[in-house]
PDB file of N, CA and C in Angstrom:
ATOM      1  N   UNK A   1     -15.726  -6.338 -16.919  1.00  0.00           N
ATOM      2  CA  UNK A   1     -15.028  -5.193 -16.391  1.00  0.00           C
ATOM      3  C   UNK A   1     -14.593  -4.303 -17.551  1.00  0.00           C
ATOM      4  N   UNK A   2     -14.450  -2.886 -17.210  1.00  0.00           N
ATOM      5  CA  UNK A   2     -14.543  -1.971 -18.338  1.00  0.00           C
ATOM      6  C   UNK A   2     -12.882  -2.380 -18.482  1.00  0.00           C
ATOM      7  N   UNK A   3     -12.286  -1.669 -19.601  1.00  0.00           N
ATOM      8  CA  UNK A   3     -10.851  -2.016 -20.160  1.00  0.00           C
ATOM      9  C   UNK A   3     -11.090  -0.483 -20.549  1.00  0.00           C
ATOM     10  N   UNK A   4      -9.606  -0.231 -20.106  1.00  0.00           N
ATOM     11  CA  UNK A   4      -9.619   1.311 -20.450  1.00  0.00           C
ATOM     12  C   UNK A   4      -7.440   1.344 -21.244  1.00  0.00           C
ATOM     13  N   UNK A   5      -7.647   2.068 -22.538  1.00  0.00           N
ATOM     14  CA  UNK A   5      -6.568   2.225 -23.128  1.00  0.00           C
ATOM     15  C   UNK A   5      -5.677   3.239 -22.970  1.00  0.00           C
ATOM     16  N   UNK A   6      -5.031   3.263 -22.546  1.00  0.00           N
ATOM     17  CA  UNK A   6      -4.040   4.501 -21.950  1.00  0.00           C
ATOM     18  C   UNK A   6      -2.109   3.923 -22.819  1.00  0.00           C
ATOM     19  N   UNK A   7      -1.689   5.209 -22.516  1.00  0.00           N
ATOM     20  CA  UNK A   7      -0.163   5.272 -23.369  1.00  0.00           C
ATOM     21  C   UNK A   7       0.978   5.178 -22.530  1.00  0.00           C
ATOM     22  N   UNK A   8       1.544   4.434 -22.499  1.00  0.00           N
ATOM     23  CA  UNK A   8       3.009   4.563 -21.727  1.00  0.00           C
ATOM     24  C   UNK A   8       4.228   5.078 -22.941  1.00  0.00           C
ATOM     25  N   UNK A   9       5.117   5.762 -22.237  1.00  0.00           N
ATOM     26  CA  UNK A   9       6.209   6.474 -23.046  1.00  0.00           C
ATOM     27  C   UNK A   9       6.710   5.143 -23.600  1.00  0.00           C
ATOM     28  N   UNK A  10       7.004   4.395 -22.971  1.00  0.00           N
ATOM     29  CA  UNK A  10       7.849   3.152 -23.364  1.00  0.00           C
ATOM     30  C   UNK A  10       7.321   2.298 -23.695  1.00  0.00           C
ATOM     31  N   UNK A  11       6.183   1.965 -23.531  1.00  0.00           N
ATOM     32  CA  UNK A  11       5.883   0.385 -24.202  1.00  0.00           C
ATOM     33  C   UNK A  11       4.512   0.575 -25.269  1.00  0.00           C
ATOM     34  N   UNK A  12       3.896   1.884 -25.125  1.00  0.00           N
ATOM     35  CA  UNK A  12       2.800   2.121 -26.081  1.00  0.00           C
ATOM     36  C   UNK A  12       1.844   2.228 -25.759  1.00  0.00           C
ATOM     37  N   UNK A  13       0.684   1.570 -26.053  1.00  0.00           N
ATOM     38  CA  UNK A  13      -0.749   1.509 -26.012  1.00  0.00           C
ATOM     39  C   UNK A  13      -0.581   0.223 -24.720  1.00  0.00           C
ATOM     40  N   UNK A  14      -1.402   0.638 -23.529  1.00  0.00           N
ATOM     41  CA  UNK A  14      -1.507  -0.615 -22.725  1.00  0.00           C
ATOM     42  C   UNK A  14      -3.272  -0.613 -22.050  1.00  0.00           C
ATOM     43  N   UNK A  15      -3.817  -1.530 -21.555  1.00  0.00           N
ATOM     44  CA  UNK A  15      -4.928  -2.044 -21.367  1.00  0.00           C
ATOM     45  C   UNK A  15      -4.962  -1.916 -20.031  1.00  0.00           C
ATOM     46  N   UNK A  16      -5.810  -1.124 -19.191  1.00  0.00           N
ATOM     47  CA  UNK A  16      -5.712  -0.903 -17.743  1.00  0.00           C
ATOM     48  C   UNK A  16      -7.409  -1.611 -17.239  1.00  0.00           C
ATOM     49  N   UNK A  17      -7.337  -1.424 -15.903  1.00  0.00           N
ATOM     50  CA  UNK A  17      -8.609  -1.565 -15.101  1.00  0.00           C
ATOM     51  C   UNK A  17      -8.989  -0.111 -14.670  1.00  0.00           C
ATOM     52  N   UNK A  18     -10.099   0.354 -14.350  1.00  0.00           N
ATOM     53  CA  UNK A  18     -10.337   1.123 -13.655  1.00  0.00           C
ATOM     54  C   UNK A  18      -9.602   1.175 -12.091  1.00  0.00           C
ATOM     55  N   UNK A  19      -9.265  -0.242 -11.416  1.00  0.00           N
ATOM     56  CA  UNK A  19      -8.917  -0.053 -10.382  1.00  0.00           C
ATOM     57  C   UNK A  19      -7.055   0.809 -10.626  1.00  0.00           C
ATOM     58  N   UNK A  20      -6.922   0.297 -12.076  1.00  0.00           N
ATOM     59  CA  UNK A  20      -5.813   0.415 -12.127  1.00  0.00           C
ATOM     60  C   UNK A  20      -5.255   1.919 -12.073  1.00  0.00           C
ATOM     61  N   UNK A  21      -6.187   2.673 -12.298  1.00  0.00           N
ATOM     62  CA  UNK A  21      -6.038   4.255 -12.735  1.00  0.00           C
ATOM     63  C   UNK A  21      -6.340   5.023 -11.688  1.00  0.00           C
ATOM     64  N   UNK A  22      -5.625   6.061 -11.078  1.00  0.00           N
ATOM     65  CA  UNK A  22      -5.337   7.149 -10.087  1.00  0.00           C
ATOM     66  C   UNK A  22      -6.109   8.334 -10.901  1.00  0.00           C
ATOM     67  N   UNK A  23      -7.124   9.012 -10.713  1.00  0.00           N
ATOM     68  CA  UNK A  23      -7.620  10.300 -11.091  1.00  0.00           C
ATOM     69  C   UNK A  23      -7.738  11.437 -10.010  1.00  0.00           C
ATOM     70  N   UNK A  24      -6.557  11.780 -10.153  1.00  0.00           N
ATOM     71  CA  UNK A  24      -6.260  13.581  -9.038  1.00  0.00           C
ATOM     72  C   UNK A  24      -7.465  14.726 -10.308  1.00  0.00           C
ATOM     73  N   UNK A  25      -8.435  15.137  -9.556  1.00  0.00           N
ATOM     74  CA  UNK A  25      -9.279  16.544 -10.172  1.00  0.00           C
ATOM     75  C   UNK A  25      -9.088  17.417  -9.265  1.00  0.00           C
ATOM     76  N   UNK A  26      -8.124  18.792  -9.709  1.00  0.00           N
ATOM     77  CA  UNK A  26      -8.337  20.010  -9.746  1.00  0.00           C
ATOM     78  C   UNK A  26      -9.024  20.413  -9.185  1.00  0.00           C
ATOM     79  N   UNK A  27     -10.004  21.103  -8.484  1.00  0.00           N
ATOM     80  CA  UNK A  27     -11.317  22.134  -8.594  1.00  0.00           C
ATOM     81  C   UNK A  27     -11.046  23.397  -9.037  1.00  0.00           C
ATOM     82  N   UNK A  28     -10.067  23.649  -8.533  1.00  0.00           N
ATOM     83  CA  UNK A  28      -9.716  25.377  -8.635  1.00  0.00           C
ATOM     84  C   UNK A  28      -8.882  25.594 -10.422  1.00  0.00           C
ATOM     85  N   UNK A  29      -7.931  24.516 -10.551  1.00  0.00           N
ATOM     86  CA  UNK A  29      -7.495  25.180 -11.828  1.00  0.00           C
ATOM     87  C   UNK A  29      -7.669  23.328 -13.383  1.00  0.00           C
ATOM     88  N   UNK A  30      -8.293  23.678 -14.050  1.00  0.00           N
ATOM     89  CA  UNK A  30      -8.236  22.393 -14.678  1.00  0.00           C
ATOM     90  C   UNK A  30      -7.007  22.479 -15.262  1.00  0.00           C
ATOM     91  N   UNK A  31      -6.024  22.907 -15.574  1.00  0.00           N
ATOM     92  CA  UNK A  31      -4.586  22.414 -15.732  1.00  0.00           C
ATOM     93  C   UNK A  31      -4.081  21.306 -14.609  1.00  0.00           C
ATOM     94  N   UNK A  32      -4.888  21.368 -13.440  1.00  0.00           N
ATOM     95  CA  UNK A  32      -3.863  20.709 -12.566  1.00  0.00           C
ATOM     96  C   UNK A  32      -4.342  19.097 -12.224  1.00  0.00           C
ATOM     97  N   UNK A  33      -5.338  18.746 -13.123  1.00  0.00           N
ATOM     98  CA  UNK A  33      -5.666  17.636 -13.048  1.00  0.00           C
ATOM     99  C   UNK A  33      -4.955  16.932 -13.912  1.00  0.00           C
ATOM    100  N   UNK A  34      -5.083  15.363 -12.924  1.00  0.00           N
ATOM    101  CA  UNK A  34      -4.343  14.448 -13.794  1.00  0.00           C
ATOM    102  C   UNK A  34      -4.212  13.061 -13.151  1.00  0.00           C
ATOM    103  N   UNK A  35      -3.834  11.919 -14.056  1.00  0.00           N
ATOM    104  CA  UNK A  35      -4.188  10.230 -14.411  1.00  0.00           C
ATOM    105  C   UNK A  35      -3.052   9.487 -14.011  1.00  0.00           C
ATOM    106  N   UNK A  36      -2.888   8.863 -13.485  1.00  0.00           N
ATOM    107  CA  UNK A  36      -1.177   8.062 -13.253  1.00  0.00           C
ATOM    108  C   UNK A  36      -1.981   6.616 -13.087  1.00  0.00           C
ATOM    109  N   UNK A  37      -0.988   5.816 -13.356  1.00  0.00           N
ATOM    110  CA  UNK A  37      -0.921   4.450 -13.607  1.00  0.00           C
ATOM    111  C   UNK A  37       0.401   3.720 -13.605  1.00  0.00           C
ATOM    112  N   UNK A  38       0.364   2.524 -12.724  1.00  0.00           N
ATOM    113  CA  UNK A  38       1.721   1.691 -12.872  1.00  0.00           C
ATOM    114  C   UNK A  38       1.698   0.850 -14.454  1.00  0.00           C
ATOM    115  N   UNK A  39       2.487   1.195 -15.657  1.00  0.00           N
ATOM    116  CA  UNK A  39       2.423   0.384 -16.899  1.00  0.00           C
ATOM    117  C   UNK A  39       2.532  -1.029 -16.651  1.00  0.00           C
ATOM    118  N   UNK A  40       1.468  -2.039 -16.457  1.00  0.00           N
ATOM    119  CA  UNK A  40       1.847  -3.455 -16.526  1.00  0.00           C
ATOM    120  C   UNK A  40       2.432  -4.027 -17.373  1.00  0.00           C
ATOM    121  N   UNK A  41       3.663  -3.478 -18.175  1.00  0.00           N
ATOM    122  CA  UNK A  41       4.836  -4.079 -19.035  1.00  0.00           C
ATOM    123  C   UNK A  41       6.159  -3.639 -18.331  1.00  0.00           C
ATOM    124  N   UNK A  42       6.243  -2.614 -18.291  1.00  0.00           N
ATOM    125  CA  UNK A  42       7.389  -2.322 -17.429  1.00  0.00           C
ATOM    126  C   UNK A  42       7.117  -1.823 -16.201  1.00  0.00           C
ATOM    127  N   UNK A  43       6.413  -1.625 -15.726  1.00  0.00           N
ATOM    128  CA  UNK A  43       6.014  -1.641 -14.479  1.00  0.00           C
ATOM    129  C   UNK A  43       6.514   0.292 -13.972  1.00  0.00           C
ATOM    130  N   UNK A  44       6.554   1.265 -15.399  1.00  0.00           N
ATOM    131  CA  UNK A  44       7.018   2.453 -14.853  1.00  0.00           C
ATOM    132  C   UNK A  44       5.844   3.489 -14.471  1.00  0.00           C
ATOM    133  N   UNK A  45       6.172   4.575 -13.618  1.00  0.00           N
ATOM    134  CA  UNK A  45       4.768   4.703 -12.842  1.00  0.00           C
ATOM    135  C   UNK A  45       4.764   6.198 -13.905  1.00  0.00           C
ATOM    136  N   UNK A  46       3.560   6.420 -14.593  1.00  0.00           N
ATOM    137  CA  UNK A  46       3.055   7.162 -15.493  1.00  0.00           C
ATOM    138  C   UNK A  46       2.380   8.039 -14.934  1.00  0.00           C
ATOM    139  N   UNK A  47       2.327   9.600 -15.316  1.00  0.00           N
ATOM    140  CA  UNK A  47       1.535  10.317 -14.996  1.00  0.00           C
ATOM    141  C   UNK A  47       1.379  11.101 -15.947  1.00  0.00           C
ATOM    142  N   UNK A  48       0.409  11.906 -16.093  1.00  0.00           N
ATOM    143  CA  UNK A  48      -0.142  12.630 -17.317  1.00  0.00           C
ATOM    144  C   UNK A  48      -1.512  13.444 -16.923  1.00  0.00           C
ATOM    145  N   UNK A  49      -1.562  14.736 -17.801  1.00  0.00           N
ATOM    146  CA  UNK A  49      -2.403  15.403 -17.625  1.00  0.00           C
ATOM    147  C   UNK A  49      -3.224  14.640 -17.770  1.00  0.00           C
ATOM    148  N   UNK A  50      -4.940  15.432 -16.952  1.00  0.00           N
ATOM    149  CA  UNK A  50      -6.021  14.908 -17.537  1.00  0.00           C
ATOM    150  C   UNK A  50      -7.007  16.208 -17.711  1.00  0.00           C
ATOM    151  N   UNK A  51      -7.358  16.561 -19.188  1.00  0.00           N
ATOM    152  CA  UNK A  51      -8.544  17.722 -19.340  1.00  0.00           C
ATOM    153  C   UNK A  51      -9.640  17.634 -18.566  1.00  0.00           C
ATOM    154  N   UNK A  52     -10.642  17.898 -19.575  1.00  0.00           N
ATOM    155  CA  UNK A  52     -12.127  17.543 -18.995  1.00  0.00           C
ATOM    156  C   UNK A  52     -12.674  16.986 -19.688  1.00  0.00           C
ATOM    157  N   UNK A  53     -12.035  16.355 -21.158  1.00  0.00           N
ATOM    158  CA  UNK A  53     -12.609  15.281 -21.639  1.00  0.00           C
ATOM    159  C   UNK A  53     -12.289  14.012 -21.134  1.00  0.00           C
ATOM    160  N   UNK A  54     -10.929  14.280 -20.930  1.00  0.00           N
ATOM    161  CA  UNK A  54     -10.619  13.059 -20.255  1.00  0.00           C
ATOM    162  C   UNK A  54     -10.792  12.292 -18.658  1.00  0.00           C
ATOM    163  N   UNK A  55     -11.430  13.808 -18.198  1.00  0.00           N
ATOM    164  CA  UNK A  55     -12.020  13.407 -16.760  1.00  0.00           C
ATOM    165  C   UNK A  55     -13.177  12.590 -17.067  1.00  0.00           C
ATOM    166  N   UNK A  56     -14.251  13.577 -17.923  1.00  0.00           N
ATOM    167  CA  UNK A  56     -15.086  12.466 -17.802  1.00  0.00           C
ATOM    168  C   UNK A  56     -15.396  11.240 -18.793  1.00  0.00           C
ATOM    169  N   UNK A  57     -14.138  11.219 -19.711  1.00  0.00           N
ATOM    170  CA  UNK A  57     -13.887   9.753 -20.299  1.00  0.00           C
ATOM    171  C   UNK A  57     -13.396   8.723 -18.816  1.00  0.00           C
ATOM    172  N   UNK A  58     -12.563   8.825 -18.072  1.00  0.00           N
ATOM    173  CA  UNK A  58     -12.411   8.063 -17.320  1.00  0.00           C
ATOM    174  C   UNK A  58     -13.428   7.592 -16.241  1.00  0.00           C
ATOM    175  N   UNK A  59     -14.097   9.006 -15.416  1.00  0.00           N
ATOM    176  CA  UNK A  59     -15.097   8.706 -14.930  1.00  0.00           C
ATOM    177  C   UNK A  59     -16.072   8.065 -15.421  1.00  0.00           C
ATOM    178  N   UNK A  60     -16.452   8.534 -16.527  1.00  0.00           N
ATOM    179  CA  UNK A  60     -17.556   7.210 -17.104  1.00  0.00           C
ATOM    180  C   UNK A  60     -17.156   5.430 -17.235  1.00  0.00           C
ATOM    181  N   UNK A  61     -15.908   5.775 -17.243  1.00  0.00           N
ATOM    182  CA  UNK A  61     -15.143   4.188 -17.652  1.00  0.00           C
ATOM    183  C   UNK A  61     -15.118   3.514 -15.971  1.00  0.00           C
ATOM    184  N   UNK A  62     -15.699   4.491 -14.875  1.00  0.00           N
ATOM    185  CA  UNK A  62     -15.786   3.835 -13.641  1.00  0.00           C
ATOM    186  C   UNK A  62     -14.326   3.941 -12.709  1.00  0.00           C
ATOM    187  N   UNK A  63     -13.945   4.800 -12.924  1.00  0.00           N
ATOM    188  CA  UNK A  63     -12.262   5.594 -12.414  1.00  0.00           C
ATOM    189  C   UNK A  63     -12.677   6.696 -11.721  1.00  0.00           C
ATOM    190  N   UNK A  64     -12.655   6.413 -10.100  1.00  0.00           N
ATOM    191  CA  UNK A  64     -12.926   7.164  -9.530  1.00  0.00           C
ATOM    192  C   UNK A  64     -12.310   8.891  -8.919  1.00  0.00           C
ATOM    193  N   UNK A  65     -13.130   9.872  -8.845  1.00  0.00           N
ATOM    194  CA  UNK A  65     -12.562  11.103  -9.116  1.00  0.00           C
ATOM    195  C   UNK A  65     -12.102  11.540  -8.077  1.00  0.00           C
ATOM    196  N   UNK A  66     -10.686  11.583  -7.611  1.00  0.00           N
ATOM    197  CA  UNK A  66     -10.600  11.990  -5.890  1.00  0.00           C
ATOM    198  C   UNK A  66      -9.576  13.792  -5.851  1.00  0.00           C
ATOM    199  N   UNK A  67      -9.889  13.817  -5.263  1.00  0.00           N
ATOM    200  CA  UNK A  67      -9.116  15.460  -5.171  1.00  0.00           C
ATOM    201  C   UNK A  67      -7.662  15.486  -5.135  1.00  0.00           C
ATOM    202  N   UNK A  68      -7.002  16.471  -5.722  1.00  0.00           N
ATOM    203  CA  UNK A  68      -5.958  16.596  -5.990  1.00  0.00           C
ATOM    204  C   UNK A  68      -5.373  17.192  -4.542  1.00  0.00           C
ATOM    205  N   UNK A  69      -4.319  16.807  -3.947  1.00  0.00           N
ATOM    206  CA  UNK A  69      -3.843  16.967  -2.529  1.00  0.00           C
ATOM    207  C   UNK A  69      -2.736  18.013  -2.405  1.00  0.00           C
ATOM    208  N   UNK A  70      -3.016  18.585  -1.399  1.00  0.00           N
ATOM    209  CA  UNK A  70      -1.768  19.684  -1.421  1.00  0.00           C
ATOM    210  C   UNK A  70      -0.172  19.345  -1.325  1.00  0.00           C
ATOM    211  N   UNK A  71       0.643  19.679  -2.050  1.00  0.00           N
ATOM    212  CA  UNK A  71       2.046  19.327  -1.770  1.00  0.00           C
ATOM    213  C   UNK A  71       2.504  19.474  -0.649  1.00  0.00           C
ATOM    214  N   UNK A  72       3.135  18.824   0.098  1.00  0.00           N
ATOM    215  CA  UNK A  72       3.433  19.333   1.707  1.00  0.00           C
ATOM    216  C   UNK A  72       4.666  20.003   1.073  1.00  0.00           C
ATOM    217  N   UNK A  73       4.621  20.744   2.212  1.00  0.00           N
ATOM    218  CA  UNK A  73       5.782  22.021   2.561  1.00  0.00           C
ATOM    219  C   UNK A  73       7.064  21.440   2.558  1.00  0.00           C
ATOM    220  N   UNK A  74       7.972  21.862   1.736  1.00  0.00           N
ATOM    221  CA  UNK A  74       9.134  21.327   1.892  1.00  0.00           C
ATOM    222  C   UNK A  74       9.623  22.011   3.085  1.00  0.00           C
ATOM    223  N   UNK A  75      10.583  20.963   4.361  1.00  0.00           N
ATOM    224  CA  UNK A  75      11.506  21.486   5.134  1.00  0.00           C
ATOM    225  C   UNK A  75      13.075  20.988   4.906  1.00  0.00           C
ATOM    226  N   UNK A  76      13.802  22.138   4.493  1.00  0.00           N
ATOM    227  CA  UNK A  76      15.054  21.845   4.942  1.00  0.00           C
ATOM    228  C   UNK A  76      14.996  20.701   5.773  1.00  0.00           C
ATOM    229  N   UNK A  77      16.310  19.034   5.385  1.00  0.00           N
ATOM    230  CA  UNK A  77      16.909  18.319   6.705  1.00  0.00           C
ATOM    231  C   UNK A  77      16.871  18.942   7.850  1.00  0.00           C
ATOM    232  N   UNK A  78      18.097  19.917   8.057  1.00  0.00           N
ATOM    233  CA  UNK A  78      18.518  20.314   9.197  1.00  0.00           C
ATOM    234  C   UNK A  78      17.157  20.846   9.887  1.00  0.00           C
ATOM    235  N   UNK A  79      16.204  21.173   9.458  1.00  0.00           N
ATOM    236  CA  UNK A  79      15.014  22.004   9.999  1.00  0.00           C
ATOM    237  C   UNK A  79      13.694  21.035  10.934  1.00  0.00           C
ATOM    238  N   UNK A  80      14.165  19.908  10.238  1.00  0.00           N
ATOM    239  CA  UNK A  80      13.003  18.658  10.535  1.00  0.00           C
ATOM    240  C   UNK A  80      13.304  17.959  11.969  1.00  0.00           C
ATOM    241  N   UNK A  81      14.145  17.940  12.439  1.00  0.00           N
ATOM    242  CA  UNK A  81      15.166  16.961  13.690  1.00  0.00           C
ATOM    243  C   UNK A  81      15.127  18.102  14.907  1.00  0.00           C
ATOM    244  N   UNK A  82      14.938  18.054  16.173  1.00  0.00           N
ATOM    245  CA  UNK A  82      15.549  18.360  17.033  1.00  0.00           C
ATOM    246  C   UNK A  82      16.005  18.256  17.753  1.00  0.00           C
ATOM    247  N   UNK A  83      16.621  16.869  17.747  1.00  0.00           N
ATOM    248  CA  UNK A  83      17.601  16.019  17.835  1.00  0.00           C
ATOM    249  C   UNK A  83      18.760  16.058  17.841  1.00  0.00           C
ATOM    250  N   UNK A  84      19.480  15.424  18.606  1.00  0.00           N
ATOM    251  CA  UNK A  84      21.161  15.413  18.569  1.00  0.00           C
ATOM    252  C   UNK A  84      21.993  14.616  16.865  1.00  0.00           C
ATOM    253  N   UNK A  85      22.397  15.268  16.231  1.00  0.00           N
ATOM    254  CA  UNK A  85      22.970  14.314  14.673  1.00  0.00           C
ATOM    255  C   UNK A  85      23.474  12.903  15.244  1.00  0.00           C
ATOM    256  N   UNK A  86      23.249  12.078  14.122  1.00  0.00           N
ATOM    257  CA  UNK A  86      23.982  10.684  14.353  1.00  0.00           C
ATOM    258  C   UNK A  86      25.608  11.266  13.653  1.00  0.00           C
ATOM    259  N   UNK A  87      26.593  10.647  14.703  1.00  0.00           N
ATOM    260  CA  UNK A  87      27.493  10.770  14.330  1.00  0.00           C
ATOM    261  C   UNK A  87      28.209   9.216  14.058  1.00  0.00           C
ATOM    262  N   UNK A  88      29.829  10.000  13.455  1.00  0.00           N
ATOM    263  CA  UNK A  88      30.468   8.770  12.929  1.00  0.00           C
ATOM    264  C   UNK A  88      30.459   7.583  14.015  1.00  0.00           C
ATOM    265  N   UNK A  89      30.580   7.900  15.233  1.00  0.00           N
ATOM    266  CA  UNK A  89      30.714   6.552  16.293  1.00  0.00           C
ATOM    267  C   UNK A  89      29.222   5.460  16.531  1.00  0.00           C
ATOM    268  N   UNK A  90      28.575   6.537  16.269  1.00  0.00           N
ATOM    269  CA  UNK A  90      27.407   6.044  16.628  1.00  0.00           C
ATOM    270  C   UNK A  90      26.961   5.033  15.539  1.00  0.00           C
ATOM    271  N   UNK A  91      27.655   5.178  14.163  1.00  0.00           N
ATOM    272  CA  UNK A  91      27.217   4.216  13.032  1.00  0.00           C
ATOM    273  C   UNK A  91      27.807   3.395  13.403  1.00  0.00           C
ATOM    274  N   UNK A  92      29.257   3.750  13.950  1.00  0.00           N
ATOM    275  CA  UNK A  92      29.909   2.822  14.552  1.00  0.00           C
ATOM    276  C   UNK A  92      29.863   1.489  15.599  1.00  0.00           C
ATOM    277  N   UNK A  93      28.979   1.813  16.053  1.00  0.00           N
ATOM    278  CA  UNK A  93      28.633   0.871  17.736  1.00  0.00           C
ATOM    279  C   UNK A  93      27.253   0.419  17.403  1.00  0.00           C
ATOM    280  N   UNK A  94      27.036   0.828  16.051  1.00  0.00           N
ATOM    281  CA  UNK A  94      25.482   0.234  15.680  1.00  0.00           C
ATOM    282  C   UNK A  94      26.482  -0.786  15.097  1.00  0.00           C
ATOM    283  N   UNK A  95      27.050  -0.633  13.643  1.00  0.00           N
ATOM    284  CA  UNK A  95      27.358  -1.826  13.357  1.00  0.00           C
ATOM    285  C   UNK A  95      28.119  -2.881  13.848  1.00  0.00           C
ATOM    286  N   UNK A  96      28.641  -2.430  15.162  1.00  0.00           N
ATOM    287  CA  UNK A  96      29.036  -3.379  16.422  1.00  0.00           C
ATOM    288  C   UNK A  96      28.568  -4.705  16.915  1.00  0.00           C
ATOM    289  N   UNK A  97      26.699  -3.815  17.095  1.00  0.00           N
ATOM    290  CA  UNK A  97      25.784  -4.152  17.904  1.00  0.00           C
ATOM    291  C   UNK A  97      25.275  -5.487  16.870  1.00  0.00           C
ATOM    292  N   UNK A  98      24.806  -4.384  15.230  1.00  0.00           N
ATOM    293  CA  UNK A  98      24.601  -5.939  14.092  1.00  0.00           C
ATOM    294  C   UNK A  98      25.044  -6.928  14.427  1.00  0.00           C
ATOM    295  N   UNK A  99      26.075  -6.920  14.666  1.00  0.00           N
ATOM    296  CA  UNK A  99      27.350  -8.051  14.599  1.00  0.00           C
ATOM    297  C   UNK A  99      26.813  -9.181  15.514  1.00  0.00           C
ATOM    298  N   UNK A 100      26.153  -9.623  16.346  1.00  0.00           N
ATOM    299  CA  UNK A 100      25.913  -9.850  17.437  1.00  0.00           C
ATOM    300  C   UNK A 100      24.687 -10.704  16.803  1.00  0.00           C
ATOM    301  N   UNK A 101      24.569 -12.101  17.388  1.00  0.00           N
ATOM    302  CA  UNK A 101      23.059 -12.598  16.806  1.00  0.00           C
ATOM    303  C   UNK A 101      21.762 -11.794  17.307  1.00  0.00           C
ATOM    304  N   UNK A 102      22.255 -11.565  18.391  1.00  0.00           N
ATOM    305  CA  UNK A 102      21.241 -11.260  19.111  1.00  0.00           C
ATOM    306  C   UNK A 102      20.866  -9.845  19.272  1.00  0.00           C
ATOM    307  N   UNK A 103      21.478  -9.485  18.212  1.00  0.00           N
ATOM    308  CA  UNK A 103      20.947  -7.387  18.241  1.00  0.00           C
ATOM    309  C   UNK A 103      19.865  -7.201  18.426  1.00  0.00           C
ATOM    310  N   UNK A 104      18.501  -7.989  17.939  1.00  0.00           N
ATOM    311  CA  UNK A 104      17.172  -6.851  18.199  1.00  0.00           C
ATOM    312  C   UNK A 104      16.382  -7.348  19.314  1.00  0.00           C
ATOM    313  N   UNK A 105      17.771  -8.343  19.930  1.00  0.00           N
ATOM    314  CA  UNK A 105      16.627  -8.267  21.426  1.00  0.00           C
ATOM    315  C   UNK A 105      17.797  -6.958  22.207  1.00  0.00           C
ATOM    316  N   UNK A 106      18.940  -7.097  22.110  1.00  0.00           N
ATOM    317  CA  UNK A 106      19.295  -6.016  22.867  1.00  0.00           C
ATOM    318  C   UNK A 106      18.703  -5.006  22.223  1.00  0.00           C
ATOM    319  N   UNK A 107      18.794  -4.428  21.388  1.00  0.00           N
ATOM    320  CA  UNK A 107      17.628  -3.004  21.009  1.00  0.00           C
ATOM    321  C   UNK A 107      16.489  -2.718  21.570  1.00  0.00           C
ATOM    322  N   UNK A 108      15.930  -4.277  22.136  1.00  0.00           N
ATOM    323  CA  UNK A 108      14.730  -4.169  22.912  1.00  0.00           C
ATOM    324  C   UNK A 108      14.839  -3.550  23.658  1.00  0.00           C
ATOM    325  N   UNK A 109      15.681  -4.539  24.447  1.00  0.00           N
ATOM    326  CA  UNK A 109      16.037  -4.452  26.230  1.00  0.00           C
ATOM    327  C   UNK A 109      16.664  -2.543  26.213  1.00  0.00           C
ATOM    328  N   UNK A 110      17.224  -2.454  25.373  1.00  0.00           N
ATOM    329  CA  UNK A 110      17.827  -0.799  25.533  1.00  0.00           C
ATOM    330  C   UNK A 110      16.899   0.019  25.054  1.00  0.00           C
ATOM    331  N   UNK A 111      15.773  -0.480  24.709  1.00  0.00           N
ATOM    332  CA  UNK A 111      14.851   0.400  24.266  1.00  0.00           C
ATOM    333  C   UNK A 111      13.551   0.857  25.475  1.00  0.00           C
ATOM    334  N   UNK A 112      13.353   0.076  26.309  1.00  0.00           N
ATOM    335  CA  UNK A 112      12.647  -0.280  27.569  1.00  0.00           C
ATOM    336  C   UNK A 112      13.120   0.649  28.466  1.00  0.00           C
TER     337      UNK A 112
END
């Protein structure tokens, strides 16, 4: 299996898999491509540009090239629900209900 060398801020030089490596490509702007990886030392999730040397350094290393995805639309909280708010009682009579061995069959039964 290929071994591919990549940099974490914190622990340095680390030794990946191809499975291990995320490659987002751009089409429209090559600034916007780029490589992420979970560091198997500290386990922090890395991301970093990737040019076009480094696209197709990775692609050749067998790191597959998948499209870079659109950011979803941020909505305002209040905008997302149209729904009645949970209020203070209602946290209330939930943690009532916890209390109870038997809460997630009544959740059932009140859910029916």
């Amino acid at each position: 299996m290929t071994t591919i060398k990549a940099t974490c801020p914190t622990c340095g030089e680390v030794a990946l898999t191809p499975d291990d490596i995320e490659l987002r490509v751009d089409q429209d702007r090559t600034e916007g491509s780029f490589y992420g990886f979970e560091c198997p030392r500290c386990t922090a999730q890395v991301r970093k540009p990737a040019d076009e040397r480094v696209v197709r350094l990775l692609v050749s290393g067998g790191v597959p090239a998948l499209p870079v995805e659109d950011e979803p639309v941020r909505v305002k909280l209040s905008e997302r629900f149209d729904h009645p708010r949970i209020t203070h009682d209602d946290l209330l009579d939930f943690h009532q209900v916890l209390q109870d061995e038997s809460w997630f069959e009544r959740l059932l039964i009140d859910a029916a």
